[in-house]
N, C-alpha and C. Protein backbone atom coordinates (compact mmCIF):
# COMPACT_ATOMS: atom_id res chain seq x y z
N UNK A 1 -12.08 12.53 16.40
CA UNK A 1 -13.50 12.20 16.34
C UNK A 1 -14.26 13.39 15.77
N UNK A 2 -15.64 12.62 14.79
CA UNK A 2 -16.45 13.99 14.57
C UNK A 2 -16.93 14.51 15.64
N UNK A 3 -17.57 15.51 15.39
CA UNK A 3 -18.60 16.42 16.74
C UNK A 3 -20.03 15.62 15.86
N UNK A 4 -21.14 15.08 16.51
CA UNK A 4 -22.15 14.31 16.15
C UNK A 4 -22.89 14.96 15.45
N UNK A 5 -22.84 15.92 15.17
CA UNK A 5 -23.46 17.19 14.02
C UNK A 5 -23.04 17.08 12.33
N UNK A 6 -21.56 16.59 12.92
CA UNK A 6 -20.82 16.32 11.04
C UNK A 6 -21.08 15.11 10.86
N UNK A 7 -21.38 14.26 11.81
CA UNK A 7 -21.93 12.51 11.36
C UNK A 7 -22.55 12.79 10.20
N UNK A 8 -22.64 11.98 8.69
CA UNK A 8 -23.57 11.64 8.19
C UNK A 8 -24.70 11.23 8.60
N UNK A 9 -26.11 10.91 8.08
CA UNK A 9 -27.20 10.42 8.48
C UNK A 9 -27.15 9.17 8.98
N UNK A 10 -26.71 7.98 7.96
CA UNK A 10 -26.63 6.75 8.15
C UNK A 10 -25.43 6.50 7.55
N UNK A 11 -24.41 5.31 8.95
CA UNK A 11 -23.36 5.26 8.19
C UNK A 11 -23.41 3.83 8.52
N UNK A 12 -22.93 3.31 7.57
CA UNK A 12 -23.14 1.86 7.48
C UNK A 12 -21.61 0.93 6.69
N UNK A 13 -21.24 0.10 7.72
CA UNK A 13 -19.93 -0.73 7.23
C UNK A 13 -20.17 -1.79 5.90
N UNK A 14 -19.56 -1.28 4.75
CA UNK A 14 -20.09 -1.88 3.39
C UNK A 14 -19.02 -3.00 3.16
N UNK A 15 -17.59 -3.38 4.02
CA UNK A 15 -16.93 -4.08 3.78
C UNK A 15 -15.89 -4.27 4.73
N UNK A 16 -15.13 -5.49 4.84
CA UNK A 16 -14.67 -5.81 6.09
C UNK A 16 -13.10 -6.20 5.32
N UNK A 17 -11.79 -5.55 5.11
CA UNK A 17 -10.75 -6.57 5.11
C UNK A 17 -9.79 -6.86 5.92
N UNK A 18 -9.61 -7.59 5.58
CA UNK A 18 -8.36 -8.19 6.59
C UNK A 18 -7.44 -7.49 6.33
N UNK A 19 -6.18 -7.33 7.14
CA UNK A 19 -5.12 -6.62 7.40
C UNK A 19 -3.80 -7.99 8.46
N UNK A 20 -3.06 -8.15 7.35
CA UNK A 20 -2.27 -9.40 7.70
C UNK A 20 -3.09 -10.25 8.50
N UNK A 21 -2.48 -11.10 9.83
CA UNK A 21 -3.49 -12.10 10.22
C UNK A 21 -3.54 -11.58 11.41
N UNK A 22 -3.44 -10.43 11.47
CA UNK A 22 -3.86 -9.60 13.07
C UNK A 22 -4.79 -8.43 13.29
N UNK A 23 -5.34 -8.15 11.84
CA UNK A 23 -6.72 -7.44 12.16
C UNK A 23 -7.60 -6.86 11.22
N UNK A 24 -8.56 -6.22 11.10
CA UNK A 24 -9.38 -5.95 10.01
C UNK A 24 -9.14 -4.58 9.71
N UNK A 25 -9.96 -4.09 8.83
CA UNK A 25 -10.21 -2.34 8.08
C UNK A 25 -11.63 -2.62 7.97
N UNK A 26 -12.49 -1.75 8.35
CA UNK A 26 -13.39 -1.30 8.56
C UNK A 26 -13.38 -0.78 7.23
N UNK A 27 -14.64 -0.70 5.73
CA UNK A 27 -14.91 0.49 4.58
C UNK A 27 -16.26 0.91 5.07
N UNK A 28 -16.70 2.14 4.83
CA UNK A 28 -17.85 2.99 5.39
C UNK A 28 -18.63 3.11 4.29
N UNK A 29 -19.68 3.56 4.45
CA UNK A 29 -19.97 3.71 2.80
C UNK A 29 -19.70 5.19 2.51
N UNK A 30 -19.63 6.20 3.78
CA UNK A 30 -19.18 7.66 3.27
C UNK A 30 -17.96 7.80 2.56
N UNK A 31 -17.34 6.67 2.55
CA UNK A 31 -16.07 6.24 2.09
C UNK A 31 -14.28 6.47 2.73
N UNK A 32 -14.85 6.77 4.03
CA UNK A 32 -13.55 6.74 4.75
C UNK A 32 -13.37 5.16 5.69
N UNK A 33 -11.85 4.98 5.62
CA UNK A 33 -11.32 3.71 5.40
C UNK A 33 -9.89 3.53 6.43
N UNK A 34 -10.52 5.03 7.44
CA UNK A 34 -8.77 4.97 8.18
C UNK A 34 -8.82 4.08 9.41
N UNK A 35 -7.74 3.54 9.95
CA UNK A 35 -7.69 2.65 11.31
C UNK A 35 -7.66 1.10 10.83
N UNK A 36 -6.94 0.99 11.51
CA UNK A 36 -7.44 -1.17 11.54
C UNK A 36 -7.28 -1.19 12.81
N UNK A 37 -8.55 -2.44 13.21
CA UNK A 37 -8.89 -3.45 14.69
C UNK A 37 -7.86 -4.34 14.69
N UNK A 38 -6.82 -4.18 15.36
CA UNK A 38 -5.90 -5.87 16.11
C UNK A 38 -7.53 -6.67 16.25
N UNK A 39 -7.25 -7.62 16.43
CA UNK A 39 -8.34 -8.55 16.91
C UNK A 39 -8.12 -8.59 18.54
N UNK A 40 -6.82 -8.89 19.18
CA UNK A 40 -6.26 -7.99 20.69
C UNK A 40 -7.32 -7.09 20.86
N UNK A 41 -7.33 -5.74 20.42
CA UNK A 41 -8.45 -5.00 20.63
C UNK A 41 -9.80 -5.45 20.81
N UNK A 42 -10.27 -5.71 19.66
CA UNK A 42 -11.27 -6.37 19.13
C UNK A 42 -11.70 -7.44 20.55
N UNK A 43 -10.59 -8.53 20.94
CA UNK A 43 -11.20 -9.51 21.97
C UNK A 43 -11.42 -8.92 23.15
N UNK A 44 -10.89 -7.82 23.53
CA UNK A 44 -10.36 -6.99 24.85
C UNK A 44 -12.31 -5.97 25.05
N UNK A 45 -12.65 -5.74 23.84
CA UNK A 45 -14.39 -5.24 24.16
C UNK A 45 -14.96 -6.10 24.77
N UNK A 46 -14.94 -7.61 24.42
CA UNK A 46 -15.51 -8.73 25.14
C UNK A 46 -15.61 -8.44 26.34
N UNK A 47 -16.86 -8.44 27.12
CA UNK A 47 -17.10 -8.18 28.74
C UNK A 47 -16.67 -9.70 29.64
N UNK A 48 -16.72 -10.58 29.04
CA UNK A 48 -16.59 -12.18 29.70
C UNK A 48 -15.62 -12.73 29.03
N UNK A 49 -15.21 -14.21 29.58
CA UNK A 49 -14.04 -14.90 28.79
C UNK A 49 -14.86 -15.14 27.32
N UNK A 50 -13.63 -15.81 26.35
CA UNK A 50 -13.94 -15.84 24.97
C UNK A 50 -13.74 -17.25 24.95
N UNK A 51 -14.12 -17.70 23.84
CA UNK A 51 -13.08 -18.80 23.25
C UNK A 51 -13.43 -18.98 21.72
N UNK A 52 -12.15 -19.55 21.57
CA UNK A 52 -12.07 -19.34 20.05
C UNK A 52 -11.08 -20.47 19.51
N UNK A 53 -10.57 -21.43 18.67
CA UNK A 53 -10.90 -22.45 18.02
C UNK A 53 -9.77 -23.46 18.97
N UNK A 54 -8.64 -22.63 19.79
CA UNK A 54 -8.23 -23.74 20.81
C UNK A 54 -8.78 -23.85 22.16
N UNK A 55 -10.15 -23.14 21.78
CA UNK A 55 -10.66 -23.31 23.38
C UNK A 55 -10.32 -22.16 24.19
């Protein structure tokens, strides 16, 4: 992680891809592009149950 001092000003997600059918890549616009979200992950932030297209 940065120390919140090396943050850029505004960083803003300019593009979203997929990564096989189990998770995304995050593009920044500072232009770093490292890590992919499982969607596992991704559902696991959810504070309550989910549902999603089988219910």
């Amino acid at each position: 992680m940065l120390p919140a001092d090396e943050v850029p000003g505004k960083l803003e997600i300019i593009d979203i891809q997929r990564v096989g059918r189990y998770a995304i890549r995050l593009i920044w616009n500072d232009g770093h592009k490292t890590g992919i979200y499982t969607f596992d992950f991704l559902r696991s932030l959810q504070p309550g149950p989910t549902e999603g297209p089988s219910g």
